[in-house]
N, C-alpha and C. Protein backbone atom coordinates (compact mmCIF):
# COMPACT_ATOMS: atom_id res chain seq x y z
N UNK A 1 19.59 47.99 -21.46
CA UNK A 1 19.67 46.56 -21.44
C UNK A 1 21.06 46.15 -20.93
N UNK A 2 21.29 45.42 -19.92
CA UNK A 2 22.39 44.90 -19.34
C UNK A 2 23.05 43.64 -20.35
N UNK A 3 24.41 44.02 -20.67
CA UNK A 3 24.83 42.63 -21.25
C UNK A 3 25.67 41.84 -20.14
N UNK A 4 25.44 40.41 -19.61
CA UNK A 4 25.94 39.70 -18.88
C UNK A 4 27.02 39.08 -19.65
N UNK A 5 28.24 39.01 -18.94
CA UNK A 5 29.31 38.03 -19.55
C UNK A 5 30.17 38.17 -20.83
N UNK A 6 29.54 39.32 -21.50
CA UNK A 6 29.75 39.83 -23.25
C UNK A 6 31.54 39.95 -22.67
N UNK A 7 32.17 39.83 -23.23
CA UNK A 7 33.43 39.23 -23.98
C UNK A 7 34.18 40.38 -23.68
N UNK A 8 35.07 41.65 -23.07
CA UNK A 8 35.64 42.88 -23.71
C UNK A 8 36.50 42.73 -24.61
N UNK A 9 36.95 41.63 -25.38
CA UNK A 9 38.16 41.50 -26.24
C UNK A 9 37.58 41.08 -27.32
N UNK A 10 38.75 40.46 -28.42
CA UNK A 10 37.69 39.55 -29.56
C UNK A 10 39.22 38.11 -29.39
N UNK A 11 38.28 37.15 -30.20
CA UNK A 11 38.73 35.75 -29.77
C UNK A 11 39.42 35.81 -31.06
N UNK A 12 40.68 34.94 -30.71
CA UNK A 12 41.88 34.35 -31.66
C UNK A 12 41.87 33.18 -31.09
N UNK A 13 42.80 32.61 -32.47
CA UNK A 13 42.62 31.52 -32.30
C UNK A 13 44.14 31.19 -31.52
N UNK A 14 44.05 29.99 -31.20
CA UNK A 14 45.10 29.76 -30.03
C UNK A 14 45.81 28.24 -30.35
N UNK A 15 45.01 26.75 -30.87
CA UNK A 15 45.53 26.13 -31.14
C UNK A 15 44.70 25.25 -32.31
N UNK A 16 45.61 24.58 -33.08
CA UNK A 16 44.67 23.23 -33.61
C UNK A 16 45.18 22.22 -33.40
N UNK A 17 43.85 21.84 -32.96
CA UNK A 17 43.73 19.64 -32.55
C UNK A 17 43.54 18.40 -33.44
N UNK A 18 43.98 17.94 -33.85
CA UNK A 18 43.76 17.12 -34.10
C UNK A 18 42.39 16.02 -34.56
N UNK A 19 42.08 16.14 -33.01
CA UNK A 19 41.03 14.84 -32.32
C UNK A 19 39.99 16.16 -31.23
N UNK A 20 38.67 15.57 -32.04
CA UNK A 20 37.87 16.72 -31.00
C UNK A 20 37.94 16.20 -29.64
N UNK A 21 38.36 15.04 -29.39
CA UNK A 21 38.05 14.86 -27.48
C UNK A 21 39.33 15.38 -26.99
N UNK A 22 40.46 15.44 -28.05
CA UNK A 22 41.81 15.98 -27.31
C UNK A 22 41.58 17.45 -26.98
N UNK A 23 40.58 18.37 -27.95
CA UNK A 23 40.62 19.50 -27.97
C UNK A 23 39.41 19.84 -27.10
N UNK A 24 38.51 18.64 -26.38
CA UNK A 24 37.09 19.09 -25.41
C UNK A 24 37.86 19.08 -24.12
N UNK A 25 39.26 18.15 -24.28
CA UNK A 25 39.80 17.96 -22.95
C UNK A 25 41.01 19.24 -22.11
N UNK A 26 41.05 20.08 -23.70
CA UNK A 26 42.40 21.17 -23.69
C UNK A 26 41.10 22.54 -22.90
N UNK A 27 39.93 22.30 -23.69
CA UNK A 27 38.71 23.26 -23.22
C UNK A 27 38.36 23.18 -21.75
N UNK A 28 38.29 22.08 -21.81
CA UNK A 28 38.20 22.12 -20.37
C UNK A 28 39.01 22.55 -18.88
N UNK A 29 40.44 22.32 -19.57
CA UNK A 29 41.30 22.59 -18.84
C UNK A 29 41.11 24.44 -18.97
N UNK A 30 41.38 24.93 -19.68
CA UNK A 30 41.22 26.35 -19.98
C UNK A 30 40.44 27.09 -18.98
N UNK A 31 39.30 26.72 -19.17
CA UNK A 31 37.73 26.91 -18.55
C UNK A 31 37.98 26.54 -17.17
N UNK A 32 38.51 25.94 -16.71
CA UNK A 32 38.97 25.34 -14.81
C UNK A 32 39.88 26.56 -14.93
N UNK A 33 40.75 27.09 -15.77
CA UNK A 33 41.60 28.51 -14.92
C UNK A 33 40.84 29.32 -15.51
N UNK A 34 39.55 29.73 -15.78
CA UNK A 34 38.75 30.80 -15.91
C UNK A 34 38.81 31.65 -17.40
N UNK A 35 39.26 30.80 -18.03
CA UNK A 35 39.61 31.51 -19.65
C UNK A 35 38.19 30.63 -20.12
N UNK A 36 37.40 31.83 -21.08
CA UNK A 36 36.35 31.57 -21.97
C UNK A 36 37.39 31.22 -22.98
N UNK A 37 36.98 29.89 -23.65
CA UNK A 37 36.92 28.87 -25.06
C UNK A 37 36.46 29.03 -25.64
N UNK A 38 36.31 29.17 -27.00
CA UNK A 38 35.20 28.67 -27.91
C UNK A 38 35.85 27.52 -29.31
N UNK A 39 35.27 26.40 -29.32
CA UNK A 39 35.47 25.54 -30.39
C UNK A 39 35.13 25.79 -31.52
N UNK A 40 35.68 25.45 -32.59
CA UNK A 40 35.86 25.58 -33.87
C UNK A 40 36.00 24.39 -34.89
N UNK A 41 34.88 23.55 -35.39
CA UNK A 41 35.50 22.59 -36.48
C UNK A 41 34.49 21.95 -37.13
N UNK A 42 34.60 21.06 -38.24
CA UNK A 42 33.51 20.58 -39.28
C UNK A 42 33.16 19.44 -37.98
N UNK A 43 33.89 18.99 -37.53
CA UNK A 43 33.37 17.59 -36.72
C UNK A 43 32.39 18.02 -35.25
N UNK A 44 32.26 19.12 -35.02
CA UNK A 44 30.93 19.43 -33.91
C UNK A 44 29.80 20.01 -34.67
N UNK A 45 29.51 20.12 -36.11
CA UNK A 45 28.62 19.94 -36.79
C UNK A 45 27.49 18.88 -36.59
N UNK A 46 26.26 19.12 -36.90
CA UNK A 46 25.16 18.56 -37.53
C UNK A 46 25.38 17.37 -38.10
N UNK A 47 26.64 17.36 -38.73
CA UNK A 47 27.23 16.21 -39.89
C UNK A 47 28.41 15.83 -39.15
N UNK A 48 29.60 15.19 -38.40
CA UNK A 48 30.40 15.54 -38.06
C UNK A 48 31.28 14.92 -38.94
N UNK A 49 32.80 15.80 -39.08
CA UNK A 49 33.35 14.77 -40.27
C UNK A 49 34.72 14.83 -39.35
N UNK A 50 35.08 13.46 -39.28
CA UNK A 50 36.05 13.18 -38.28
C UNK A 50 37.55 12.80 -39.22
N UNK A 51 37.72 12.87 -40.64
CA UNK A 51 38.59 12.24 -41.41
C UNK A 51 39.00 13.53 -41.94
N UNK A 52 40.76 13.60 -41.81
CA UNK A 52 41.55 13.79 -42.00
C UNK A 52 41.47 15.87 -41.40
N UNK A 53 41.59 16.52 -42.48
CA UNK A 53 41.96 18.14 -42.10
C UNK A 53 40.50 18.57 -41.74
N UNK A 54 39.72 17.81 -41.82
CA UNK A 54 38.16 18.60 -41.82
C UNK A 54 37.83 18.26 -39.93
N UNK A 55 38.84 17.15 -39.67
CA UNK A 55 38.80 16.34 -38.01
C UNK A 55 39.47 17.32 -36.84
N UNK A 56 40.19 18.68 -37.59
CA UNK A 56 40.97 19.25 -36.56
C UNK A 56 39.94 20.46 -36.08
N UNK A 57 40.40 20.24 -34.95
CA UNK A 57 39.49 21.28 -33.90
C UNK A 57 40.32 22.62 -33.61
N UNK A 58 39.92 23.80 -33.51
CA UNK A 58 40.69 25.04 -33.49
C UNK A 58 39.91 25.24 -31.88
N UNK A 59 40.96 25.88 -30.87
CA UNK A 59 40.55 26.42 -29.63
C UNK A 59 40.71 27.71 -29.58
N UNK A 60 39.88 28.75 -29.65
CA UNK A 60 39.80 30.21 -29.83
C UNK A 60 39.45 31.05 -28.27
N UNK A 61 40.34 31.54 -27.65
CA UNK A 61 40.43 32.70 -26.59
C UNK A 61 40.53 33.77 -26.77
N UNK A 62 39.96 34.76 -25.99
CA UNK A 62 39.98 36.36 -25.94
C UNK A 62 41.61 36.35 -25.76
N UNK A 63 41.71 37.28 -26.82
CA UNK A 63 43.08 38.19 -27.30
C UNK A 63 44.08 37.98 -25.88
N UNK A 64 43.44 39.21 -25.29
CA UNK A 64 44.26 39.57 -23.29
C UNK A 64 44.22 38.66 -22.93
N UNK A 65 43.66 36.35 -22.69
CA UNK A 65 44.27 35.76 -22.07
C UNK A 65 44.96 34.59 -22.89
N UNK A 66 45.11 35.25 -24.31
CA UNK A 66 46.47 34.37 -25.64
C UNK A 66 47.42 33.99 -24.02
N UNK A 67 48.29 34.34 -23.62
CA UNK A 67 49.50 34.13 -23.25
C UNK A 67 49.40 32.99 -21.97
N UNK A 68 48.61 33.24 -21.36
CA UNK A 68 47.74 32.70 -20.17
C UNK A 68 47.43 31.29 -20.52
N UNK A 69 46.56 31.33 -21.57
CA UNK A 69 46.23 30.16 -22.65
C UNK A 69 47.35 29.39 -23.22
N UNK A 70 47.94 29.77 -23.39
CA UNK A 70 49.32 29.13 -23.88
C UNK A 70 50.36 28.29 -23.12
N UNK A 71 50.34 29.17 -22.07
CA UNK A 71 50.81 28.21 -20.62
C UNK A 71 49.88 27.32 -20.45
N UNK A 72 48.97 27.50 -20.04
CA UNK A 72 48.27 25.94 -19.70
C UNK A 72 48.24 25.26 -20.75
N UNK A 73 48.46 25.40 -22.22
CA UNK A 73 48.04 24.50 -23.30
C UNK A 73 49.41 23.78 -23.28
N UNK A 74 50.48 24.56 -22.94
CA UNK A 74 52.14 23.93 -22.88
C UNK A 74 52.02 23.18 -21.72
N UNK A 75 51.35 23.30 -20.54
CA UNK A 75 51.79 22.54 -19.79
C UNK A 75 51.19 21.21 -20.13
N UNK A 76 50.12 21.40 -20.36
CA UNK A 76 48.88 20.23 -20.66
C UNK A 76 50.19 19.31 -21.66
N UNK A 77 50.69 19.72 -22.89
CA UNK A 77 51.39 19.11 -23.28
C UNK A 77 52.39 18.21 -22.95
N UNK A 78 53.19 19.13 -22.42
CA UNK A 78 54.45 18.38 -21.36
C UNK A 78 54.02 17.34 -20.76
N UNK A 79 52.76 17.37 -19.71
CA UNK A 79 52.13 16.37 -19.04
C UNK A 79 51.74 15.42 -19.76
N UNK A 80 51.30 15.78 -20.69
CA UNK A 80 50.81 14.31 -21.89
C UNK A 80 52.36 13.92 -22.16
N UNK A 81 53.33 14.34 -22.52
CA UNK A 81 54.45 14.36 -23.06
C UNK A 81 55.00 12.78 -21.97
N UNK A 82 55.49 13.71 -20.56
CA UNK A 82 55.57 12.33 -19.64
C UNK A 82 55.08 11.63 -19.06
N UNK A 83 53.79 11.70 -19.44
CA UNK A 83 52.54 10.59 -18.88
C UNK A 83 52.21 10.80 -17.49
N UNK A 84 52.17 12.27 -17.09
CA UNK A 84 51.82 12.41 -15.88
C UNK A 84 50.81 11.67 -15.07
N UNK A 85 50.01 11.32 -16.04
CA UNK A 85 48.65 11.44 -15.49
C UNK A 85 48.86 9.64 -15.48
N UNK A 86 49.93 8.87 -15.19
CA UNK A 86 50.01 7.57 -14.99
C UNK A 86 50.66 7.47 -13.75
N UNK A 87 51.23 8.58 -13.54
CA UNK A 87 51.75 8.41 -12.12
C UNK A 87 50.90 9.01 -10.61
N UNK A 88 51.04 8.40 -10.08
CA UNK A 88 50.66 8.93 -8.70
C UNK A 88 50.98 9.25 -7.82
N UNK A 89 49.61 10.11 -7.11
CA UNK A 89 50.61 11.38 -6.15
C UNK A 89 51.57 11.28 -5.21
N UNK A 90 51.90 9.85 -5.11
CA UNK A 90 53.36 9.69 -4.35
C UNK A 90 54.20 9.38 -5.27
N UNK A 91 54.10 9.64 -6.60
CA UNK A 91 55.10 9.31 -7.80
C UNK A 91 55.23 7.69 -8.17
N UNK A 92 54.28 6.85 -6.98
CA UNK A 92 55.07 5.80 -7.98
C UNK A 92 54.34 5.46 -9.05
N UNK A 93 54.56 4.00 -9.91
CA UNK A 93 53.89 4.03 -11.12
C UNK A 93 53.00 2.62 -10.56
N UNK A 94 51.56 2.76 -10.75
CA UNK A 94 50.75 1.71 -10.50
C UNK A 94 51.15 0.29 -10.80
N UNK A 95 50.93 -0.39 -9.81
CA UNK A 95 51.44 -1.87 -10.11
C UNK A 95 51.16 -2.90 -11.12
N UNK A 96 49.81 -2.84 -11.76
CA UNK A 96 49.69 -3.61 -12.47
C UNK A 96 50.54 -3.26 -13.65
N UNK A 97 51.05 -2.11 -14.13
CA UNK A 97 51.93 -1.69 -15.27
C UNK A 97 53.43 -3.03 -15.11
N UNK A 98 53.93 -2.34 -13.53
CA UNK A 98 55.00 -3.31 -13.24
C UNK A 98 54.47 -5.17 -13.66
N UNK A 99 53.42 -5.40 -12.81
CA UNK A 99 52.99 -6.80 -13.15
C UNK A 99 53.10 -7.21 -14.55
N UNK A 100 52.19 -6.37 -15.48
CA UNK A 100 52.71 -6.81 -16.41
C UNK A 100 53.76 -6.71 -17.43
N UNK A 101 54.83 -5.72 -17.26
CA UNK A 101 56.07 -6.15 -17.61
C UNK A 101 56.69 -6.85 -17.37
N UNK A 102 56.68 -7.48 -15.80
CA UNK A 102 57.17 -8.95 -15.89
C UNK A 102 56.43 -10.07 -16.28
N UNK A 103 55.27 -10.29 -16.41
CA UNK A 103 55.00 -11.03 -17.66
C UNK A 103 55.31 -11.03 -18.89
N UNK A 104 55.21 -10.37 -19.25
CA UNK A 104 55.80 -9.99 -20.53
C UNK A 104 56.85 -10.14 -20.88
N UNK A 105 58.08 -9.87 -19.56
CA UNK A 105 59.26 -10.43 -19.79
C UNK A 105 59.45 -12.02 -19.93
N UNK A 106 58.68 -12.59 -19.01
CA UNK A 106 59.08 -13.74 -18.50
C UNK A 106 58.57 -14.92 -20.18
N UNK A 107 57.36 -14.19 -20.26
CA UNK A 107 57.13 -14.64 -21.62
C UNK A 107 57.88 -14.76 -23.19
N UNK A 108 58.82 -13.60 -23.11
CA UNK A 108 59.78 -13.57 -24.16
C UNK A 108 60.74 -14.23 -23.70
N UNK A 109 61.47 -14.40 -22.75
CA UNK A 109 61.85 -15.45 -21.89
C UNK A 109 61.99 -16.53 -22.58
N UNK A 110 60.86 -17.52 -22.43
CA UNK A 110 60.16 -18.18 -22.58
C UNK A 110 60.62 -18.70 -23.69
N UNK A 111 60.14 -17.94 -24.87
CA UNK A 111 59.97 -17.82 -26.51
C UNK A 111 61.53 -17.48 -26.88
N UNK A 112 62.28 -17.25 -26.16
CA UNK A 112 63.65 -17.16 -26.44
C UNK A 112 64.31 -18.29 -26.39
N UNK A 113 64.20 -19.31 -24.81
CA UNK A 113 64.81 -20.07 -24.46
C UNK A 113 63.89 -21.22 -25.54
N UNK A 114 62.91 -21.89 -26.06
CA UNK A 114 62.15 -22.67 -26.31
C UNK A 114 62.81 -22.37 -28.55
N UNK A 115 63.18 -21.34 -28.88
CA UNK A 115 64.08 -21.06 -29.94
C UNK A 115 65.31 -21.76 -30.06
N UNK A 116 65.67 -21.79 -29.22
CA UNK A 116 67.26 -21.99 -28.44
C UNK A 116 67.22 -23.39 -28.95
N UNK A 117 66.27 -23.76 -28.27
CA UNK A 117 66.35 -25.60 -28.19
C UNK A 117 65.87 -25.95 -29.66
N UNK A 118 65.03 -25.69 -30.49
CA UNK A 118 64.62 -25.76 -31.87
C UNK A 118 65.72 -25.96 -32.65
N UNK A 119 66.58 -24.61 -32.81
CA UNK A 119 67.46 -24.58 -33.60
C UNK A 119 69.10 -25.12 -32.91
């Protein structure tokens, strides 16, 4: 009998999440550089329980690509860290962000100068 795909290592665990979509989104990334995942938690249950220590998700990889796994889970971080994923591929930062900081400014502005005159 041929086994397809069977595993040669055994799976450790590698991180815990928090939030299962943070940890479907860390899986996924994994799985795009060719590392088998497997999830771990009360909240992809039958029942799911999303409140408090029972809500964290464990991401489990074969042993031989721990290290491999770890780099992409660090980078993934970092990138969340400086909001990569707000900038674009010519680096700048989308305009409506700018737009509305100057509203926002102009509005405290506003609520500053209109204080002023009150008191």
């Amino acid at each position: 009998m041929d086994m397809v795909n069977e595993p040669t290592g055994r799976f450790v665990p590698l991180v815990r999440v928090g939030d299962v979509s943070r940890a479907r989104v860390l899986a996924a990334r994994l799985e795009a550089e060719g590392i088998e995942v497997r999830l771990h938690s009360e909240a992809l249950g039958p029942y799911p329980v999303t409140v408090g220590e029972m809500a964290t998700t464990e991401l489990w990889v074969l042993d031989d690509r721990l290290e491999e796994a770890n780099a992409v889970v660090l980078d993934a971080e970092v990138k969340e860290a400086v909001g990569e994923s707000d900038i674009q591929s010519d680096g700048a930062v989308p305009e409506f962000r700018l737009v509305a900081g100057i509203l926002i400014a102009i509005v405290l502005l506003a609520v500053i100068l209109r204080l002023m005159r009150v008191f």
